[in-house]
N, C-alpha and C. Protein backbone atom coordinates (compact mmCIF):
# COMPACT_ATOMS: atom_id res chain seq x y z
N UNK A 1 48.65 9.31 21.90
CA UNK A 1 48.42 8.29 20.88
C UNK A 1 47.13 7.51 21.16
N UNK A 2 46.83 6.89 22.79
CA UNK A 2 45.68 6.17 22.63
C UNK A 2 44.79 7.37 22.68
N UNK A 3 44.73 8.56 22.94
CA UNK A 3 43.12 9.41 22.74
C UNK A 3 42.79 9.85 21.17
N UNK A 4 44.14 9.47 20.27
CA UNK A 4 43.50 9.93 19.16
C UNK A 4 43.32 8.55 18.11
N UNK A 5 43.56 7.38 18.87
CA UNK A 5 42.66 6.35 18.54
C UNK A 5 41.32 6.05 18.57
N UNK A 6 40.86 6.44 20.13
CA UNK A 6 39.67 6.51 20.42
C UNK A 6 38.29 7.73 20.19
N UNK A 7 39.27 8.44 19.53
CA UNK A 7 38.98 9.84 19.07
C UNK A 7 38.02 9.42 17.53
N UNK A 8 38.92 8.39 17.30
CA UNK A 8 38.80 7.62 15.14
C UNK A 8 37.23 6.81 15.26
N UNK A 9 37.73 6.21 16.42
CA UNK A 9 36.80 5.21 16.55
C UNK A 9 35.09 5.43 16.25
N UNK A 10 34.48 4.31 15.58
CA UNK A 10 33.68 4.92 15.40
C UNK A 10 32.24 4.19 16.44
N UNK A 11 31.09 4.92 16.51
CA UNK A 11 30.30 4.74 17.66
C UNK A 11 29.44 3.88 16.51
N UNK A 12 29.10 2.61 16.95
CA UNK A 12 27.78 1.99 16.36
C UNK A 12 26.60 1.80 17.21
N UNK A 13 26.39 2.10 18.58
CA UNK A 13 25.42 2.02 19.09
C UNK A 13 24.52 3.44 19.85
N UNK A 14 23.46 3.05 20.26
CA UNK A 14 22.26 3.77 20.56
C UNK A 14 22.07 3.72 22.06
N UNK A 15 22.60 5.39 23.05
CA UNK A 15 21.70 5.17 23.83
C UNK A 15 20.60 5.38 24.16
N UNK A 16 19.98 4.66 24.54
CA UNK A 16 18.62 5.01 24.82
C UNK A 16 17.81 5.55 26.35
N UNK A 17 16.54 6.01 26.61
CA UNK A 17 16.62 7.15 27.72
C UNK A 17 16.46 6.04 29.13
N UNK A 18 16.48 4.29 28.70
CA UNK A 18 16.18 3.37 29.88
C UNK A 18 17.38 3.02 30.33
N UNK A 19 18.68 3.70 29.60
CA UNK A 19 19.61 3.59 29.76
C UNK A 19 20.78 2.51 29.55
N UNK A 20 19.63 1.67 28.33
CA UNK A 20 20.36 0.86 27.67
C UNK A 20 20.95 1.19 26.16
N UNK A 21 22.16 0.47 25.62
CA UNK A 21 22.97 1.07 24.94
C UNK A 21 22.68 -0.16 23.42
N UNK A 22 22.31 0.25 22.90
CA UNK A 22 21.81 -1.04 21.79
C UNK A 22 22.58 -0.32 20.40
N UNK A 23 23.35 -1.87 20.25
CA UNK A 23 24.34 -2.36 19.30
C UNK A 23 23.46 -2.04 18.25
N UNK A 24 23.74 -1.23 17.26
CA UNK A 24 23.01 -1.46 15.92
C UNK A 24 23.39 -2.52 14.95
N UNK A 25 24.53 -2.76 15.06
CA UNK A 25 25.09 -4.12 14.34
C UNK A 25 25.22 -5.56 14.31
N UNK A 26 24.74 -5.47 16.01
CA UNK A 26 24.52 -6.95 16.11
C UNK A 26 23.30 -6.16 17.75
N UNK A 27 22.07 -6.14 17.39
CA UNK A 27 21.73 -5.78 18.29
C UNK A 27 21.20 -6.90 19.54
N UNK A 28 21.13 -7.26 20.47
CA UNK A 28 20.78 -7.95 21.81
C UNK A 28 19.58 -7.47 22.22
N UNK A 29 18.72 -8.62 22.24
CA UNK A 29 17.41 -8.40 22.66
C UNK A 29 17.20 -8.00 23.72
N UNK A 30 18.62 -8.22 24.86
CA UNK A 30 18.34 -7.84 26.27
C UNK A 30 18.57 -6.40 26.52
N UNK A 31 18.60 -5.67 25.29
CA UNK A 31 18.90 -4.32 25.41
C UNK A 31 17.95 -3.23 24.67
N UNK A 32 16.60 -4.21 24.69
CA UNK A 32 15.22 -4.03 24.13
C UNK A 32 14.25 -3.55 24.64
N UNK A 33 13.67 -2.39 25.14
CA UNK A 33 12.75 -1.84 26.16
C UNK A 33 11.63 -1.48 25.32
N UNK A 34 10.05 -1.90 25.81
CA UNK A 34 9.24 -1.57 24.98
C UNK A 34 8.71 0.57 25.13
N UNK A 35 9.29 0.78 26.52
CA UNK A 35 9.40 1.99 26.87
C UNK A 35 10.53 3.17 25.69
N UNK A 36 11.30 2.47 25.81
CA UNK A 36 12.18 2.89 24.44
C UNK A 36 11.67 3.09 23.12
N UNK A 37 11.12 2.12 23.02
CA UNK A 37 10.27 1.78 21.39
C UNK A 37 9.58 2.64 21.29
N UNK A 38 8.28 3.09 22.37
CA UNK A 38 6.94 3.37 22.28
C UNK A 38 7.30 5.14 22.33
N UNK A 39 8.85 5.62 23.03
CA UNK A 39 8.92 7.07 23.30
C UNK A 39 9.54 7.39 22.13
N UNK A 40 10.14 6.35 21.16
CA UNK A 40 10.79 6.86 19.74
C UNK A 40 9.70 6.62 18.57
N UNK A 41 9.20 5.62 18.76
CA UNK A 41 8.01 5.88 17.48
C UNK A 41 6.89 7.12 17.93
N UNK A 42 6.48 7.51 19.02
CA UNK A 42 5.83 8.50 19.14
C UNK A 42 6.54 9.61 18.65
N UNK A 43 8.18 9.89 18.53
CA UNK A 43 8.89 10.94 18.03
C UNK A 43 8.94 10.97 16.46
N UNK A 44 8.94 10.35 16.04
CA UNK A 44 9.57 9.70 15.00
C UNK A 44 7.86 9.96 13.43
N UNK A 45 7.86 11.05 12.56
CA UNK A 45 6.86 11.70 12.11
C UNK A 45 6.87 10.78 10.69
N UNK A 46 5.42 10.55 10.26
CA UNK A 46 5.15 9.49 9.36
C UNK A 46 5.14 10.69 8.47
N UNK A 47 5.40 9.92 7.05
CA UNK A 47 5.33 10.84 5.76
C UNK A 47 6.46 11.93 5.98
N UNK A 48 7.58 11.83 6.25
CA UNK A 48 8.49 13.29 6.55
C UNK A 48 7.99 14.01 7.29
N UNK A 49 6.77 14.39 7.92
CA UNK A 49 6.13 15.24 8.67
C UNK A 49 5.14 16.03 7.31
N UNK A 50 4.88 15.40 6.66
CA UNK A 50 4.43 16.69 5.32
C UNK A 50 2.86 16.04 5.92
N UNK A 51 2.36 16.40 6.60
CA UNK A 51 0.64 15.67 7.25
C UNK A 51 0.07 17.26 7.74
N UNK A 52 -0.97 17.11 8.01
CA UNK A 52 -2.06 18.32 8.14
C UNK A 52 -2.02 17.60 9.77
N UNK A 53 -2.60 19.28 10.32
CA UNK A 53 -2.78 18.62 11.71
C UNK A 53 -1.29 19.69 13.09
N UNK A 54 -2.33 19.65 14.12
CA UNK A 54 -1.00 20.48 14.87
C UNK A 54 0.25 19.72 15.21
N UNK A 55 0.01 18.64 14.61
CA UNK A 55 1.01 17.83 15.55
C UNK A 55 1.14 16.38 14.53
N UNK A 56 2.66 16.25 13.99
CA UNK A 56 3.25 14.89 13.27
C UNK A 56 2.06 13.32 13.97
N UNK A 57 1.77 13.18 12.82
CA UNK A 57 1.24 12.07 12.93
C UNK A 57 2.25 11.07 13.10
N UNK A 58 2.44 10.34 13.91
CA UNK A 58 3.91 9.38 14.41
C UNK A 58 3.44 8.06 13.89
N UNK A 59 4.55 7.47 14.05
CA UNK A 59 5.27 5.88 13.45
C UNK A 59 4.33 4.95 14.62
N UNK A 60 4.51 5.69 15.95
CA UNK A 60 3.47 4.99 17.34
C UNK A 60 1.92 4.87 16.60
N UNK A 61 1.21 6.01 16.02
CA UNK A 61 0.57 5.72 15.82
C UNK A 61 -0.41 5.19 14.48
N UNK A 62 0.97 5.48 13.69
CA UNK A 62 0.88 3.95 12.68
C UNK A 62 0.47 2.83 12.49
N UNK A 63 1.42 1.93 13.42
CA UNK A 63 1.95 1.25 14.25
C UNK A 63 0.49 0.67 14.81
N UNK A 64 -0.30 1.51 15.73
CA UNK A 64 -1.57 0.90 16.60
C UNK A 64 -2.53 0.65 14.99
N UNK A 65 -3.04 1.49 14.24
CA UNK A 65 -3.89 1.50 13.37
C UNK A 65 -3.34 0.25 12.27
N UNK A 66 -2.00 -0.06 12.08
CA UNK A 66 -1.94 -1.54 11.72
C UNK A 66 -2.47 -2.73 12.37
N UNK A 67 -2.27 -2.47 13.96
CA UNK A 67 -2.44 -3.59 14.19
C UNK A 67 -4.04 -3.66 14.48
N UNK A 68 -4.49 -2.35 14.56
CA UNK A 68 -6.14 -2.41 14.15
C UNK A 68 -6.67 -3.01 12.99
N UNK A 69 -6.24 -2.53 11.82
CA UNK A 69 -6.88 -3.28 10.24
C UNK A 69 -6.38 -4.46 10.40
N UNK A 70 -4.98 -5.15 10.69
CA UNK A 70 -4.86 -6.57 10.99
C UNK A 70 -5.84 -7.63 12.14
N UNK A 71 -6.44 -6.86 12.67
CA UNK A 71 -7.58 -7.17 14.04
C UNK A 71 -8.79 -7.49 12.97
N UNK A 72 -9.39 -6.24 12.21
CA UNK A 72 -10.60 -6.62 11.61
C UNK A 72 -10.16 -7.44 9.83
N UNK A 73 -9.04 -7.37 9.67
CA UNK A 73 -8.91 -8.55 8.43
C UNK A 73 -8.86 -10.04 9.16
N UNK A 74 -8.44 -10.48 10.01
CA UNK A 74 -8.45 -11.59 11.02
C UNK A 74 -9.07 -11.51 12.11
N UNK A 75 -10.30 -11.39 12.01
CA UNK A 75 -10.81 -10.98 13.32
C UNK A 75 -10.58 -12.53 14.67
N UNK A 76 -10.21 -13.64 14.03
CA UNK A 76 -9.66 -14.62 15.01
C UNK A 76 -8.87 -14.87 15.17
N UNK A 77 -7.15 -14.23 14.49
CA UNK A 77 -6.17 -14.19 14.49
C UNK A 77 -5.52 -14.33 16.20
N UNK A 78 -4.38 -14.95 16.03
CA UNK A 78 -3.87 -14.93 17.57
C UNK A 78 -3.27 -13.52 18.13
N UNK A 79 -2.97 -13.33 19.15
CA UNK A 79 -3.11 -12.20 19.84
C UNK A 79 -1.40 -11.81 19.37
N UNK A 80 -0.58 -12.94 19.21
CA UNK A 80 0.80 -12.78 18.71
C UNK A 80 0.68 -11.84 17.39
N UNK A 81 -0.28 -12.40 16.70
CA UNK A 81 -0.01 -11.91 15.21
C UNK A 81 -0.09 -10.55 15.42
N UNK A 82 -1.51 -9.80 16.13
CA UNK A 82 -1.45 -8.30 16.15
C UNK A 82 -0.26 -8.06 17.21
N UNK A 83 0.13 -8.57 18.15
CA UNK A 83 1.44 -7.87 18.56
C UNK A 83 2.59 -7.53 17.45
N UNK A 84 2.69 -8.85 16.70
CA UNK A 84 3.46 -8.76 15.31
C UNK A 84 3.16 -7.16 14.60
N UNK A 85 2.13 -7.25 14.58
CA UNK A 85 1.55 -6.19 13.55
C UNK A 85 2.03 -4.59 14.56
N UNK A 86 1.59 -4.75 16.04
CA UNK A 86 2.26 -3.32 16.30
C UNK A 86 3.75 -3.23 16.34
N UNK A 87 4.46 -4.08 16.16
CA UNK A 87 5.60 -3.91 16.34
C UNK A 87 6.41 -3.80 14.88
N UNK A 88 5.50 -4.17 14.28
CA UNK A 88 5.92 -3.76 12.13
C UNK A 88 6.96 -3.45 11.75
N UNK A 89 7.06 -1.74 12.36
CA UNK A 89 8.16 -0.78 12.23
C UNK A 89 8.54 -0.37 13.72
N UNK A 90 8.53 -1.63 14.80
CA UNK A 90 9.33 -0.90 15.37
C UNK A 90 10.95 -0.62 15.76
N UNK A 91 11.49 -1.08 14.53
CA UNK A 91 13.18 -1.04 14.46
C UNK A 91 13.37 0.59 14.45
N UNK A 92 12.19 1.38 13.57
CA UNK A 92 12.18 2.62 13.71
C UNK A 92 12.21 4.08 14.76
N UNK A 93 12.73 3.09 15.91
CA UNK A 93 12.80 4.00 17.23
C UNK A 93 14.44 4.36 17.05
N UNK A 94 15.28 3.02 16.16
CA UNK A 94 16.11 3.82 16.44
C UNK A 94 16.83 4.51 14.95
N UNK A 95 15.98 3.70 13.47
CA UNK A 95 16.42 4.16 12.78
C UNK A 95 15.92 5.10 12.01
N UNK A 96 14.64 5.64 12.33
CA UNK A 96 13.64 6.78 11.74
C UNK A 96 12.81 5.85 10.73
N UNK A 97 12.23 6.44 10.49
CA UNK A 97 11.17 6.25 9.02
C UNK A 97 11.51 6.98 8.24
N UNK A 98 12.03 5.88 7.24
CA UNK A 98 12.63 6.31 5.96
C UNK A 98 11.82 6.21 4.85
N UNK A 99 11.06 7.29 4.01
CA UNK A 99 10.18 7.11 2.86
C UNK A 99 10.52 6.10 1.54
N UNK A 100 9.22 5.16 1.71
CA UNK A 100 9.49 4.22 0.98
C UNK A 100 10.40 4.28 -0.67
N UNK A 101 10.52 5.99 -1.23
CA UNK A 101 11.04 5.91 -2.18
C UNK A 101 12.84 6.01 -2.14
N UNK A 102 12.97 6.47 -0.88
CA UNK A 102 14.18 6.54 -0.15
C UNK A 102 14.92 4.81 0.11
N UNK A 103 14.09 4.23 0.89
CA UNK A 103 14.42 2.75 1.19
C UNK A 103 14.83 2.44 0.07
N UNK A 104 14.07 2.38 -1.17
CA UNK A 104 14.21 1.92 -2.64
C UNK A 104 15.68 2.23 -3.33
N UNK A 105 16.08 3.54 -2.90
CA UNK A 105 17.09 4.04 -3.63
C UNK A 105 18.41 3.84 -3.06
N UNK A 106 18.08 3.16 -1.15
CA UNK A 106 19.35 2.68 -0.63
C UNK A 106 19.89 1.86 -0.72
N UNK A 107 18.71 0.40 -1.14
CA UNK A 107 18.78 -0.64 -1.40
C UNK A 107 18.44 -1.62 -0.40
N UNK A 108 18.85 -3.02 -0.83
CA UNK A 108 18.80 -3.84 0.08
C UNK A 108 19.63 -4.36 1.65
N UNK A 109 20.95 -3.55 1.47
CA UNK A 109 21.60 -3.25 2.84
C UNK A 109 21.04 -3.01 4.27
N UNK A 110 19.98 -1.54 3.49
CA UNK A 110 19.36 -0.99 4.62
C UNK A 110 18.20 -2.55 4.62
N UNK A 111 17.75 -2.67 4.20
CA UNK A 111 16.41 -4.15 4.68
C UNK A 111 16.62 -4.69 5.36
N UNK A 112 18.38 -5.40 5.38
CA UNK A 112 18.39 -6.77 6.25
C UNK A 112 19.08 -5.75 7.33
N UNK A 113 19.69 -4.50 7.19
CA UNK A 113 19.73 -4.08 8.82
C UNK A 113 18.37 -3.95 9.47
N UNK A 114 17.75 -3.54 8.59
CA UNK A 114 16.34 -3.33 9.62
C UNK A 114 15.74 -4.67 9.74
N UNK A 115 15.48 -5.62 9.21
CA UNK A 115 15.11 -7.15 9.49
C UNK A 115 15.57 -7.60 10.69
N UNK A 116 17.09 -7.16 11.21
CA UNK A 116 17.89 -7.53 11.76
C UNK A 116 17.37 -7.45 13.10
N UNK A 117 17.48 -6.04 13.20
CA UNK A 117 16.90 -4.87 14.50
C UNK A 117 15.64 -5.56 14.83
N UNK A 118 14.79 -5.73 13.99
CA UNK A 118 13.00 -5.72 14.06
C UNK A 118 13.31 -7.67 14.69
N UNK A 119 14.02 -8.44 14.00
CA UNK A 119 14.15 -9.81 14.43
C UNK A 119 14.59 -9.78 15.93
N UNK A 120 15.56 -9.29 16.57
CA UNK A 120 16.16 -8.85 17.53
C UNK A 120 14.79 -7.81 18.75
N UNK A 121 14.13 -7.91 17.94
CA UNK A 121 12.99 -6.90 18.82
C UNK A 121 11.79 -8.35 19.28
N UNK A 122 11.44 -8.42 17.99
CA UNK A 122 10.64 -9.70 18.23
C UNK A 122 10.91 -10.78 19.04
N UNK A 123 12.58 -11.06 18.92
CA UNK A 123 12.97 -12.09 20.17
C UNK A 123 12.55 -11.75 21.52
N UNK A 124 12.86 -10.14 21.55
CA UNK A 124 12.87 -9.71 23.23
C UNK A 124 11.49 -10.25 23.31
N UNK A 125 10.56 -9.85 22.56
CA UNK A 125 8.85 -9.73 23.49
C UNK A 125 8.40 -11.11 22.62
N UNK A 126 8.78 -12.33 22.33
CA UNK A 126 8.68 -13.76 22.55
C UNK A 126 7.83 -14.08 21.27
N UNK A 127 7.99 -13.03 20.03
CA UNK A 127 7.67 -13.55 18.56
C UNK A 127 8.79 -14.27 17.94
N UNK A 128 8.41 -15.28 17.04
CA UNK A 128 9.39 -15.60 16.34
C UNK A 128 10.16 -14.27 15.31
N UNK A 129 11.70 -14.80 15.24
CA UNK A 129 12.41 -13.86 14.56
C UNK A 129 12.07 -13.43 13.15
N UNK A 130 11.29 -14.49 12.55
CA UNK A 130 10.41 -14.29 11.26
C UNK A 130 9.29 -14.50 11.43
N UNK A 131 8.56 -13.43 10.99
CA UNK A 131 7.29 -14.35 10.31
C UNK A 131 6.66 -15.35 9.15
N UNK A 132 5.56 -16.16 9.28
CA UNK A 132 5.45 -16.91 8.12
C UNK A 132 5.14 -15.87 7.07
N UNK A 133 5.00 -16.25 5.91
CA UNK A 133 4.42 -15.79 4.20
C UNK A 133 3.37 -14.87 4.98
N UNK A 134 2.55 -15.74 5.23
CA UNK A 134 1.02 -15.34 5.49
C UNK A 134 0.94 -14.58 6.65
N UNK A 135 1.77 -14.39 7.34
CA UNK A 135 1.41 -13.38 8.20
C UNK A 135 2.03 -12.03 7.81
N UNK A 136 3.03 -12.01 6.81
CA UNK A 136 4.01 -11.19 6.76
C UNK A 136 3.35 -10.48 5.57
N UNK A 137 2.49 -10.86 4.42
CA UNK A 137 1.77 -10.80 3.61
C UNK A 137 0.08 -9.75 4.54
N UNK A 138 -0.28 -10.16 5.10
CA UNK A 138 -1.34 -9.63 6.32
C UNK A 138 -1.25 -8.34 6.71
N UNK A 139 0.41 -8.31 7.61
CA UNK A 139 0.56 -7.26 7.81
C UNK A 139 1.12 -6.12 6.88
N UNK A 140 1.49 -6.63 5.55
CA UNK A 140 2.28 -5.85 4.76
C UNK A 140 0.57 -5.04 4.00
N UNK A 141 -0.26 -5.49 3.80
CA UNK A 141 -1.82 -5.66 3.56
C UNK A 141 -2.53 -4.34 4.58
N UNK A 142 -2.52 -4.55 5.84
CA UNK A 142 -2.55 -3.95 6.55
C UNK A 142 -2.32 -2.86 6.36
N UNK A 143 -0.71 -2.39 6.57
CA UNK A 143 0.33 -1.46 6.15
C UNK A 143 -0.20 -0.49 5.10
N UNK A 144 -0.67 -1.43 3.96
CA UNK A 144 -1.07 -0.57 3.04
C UNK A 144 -2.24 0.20 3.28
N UNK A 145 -3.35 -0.45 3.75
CA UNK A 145 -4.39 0.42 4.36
C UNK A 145 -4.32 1.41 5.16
N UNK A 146 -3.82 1.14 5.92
CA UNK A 146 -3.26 2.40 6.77
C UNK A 146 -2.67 3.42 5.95
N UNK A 147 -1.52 3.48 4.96
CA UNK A 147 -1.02 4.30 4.21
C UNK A 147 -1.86 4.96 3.24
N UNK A 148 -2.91 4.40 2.79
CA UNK A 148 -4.00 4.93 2.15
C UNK A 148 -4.93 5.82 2.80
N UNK A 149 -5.03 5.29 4.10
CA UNK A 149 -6.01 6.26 5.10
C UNK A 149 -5.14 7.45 5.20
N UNK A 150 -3.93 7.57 5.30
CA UNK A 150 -3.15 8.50 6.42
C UNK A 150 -2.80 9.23 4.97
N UNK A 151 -2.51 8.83 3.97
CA UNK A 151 -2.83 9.50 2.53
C UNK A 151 -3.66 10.58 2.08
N UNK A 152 -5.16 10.20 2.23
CA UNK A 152 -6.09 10.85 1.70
C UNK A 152 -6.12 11.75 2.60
N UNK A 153 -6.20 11.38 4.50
CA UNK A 153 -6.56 12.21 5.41
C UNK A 153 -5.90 13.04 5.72
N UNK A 154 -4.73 12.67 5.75
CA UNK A 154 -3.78 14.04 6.56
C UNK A 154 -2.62 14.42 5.28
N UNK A 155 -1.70 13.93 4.28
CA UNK A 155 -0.81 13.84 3.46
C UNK A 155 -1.39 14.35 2.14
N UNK A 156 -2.24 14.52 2.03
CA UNK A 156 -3.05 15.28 0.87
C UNK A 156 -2.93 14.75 -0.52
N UNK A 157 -3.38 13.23 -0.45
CA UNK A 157 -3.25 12.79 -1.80
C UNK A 157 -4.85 12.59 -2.04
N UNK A 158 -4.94 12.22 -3.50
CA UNK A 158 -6.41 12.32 -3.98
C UNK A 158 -6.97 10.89 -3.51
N UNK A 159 -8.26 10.54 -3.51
CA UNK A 159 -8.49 9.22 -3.77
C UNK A 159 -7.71 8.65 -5.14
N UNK A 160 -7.34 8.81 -6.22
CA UNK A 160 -7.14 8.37 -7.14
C UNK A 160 -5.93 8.05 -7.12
N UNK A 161 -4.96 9.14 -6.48
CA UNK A 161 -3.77 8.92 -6.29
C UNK A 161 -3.54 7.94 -5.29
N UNK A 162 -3.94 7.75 -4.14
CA UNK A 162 -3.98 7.23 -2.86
C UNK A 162 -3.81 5.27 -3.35
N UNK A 163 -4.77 5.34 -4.28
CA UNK A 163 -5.43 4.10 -4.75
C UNK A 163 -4.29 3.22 -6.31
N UNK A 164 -3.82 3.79 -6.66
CA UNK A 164 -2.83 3.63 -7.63
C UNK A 164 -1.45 3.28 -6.61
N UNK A 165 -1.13 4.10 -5.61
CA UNK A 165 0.17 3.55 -4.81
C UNK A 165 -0.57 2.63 -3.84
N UNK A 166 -1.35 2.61 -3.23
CA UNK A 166 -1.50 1.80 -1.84
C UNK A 166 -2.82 0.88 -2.36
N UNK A 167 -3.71 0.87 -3.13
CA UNK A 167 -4.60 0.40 -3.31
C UNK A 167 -6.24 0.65 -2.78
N UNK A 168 -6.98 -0.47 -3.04
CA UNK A 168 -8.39 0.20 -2.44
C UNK A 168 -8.66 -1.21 -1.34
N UNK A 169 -8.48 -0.22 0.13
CA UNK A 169 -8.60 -1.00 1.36
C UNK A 169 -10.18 -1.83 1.63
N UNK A 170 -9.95 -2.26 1.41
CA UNK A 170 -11.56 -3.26 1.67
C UNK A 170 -11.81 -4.14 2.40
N UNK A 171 -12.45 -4.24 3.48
CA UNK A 171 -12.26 -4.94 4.40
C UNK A 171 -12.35 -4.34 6.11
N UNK A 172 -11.76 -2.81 5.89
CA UNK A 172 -11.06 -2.55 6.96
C UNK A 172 -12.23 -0.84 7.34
N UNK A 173 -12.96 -1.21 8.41
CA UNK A 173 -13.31 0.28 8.80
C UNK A 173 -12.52 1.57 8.66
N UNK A 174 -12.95 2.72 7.99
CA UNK A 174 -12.40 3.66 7.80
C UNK A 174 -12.53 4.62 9.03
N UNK A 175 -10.93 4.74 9.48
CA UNK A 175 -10.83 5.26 10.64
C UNK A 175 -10.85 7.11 10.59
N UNK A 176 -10.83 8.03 11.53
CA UNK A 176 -10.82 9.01 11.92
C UNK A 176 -9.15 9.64 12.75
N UNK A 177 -8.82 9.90 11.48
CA UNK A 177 -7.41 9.83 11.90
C UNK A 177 -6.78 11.44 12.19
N UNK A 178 -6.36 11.44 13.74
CA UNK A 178 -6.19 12.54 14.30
C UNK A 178 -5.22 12.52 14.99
N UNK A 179 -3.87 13.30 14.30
CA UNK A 179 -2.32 13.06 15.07
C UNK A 179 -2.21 13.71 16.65
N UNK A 180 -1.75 13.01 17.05
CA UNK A 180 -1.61 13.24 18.61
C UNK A 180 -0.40 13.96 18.83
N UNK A 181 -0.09 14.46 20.21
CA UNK A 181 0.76 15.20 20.74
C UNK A 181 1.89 13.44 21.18
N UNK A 182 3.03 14.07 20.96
CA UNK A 182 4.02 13.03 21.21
C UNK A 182 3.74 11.78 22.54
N UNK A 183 3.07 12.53 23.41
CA UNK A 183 3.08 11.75 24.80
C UNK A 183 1.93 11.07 24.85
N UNK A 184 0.63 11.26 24.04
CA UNK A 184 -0.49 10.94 23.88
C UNK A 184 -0.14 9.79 23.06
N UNK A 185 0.68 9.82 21.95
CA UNK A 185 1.03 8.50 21.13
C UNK A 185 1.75 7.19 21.62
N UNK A 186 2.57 8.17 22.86
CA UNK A 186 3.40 7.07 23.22
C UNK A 186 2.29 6.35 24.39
N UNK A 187 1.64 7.12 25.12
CA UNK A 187 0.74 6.46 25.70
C UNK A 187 0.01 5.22 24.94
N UNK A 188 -0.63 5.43 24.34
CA UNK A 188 -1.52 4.83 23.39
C UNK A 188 -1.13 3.41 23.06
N UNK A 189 0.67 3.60 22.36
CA UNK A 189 1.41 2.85 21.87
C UNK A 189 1.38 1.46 23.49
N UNK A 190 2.28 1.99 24.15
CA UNK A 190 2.10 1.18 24.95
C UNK A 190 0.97 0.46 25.91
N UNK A 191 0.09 1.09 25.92
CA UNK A 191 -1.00 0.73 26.11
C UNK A 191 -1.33 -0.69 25.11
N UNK A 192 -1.66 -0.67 23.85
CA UNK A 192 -1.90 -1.56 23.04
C UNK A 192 -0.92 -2.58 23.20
N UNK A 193 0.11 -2.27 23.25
CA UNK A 193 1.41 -3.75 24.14
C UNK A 193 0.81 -4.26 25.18
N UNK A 194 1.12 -3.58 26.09
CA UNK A 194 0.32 -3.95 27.41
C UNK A 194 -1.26 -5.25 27.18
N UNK A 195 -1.89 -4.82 26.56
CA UNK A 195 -3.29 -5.36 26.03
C UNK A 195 -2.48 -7.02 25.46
N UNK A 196 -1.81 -6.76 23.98
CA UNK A 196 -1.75 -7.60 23.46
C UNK A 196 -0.24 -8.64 24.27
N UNK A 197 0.05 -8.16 25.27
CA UNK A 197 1.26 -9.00 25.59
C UNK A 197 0.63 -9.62 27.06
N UNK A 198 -0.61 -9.43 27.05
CA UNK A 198 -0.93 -10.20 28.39
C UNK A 198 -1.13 -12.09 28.42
């Protein structure tokens, strides 16, 4: 009787390879590793994987190139805000990257779980659990640039098309965007923590 209780039961949490076990439902910041983060967004393939290139352009390195265009739209911005900015999507280590037309069609459920996760992330590494308008506005700005770059370059949309969903990035050096091998991203990824959390 009790093994086919525990049999029903259902699992809500994540282990992860630091060997912490994170609650998806009420997640604990103390169960927050930026090593965790940086080895699942390097896994974790932007656009479904539909990108040109030997190798998935990852969420890790998303992720850095946000908090790059947020660097040159604020070039005096505090060092918090671009940590803000690499950490965007990083609830996505444990819940994937879900295409924005997908998010749309799940609704608002999935948002405030991921708000949740991403608030709970930000506590661990000493951002506030929200951001203001204006920063959240910045990086969402950001976001889009990047999605426009990673659009035209690797995802094979037109300029025209690119520019109708994401807009026309202005402001922001046009980068040279070349998907890395999983371990190269996660490098990278943490690296740019490292920098901005000193």
């Amino acid at each position: 009787m009790v093994a086919s209780r525990n049999m029903t039961k259902k699992r809500a949490w994540q282990r992860m390879l630091s060997g912490r076990r994170l609650d998806l439902l009420d997640p604990s910041p103390l169960d927050i590793e930026i090593e965790d983060i940086a080895h699942g967004l390097a896994r974790v393939a932007r656009w479904n994987g539909q990108t040109s290139g030997s190798h998935a352009f990852s969420v890790a390195q998303h992720c850095v190139l946000v908090e790059k265009i947020v660097s040159e739209l604020r070039p005096r911005g505090a060092s918090a805000l671009r940590l803000a900015a690499l950490l965007h999507d990083s609830a996505e280590y444990v819940i994937g990257d879900l295409i924005s037309p997908f998010k749309a069609a799940v609704g608002l459920d999935y948002k405030a779980f991921e708000l949740r996760l991403l608030g709970a992330i930000h506590m661990r590494f000493g951002l506030p659990s929200a951001l203001t308008p204006q920063e959240t506005l910045l990086i969402k700005k950001a976001d889009r640039f990047a999605a426009y770059f990673e659009a035209t370059q690797l995802a094979g949309f037109s300029v025209t098309e690119a520019r109708e969903f994401f807009g026309t990035p202005s402001g922001a050096t046009v980068p040279r965007l070349v998907p890395l091998p999983a371990q190269e991203a996660q490098l990278l990824y943490q690296e740019r923590f490292k920098l901005l959390s000193v």
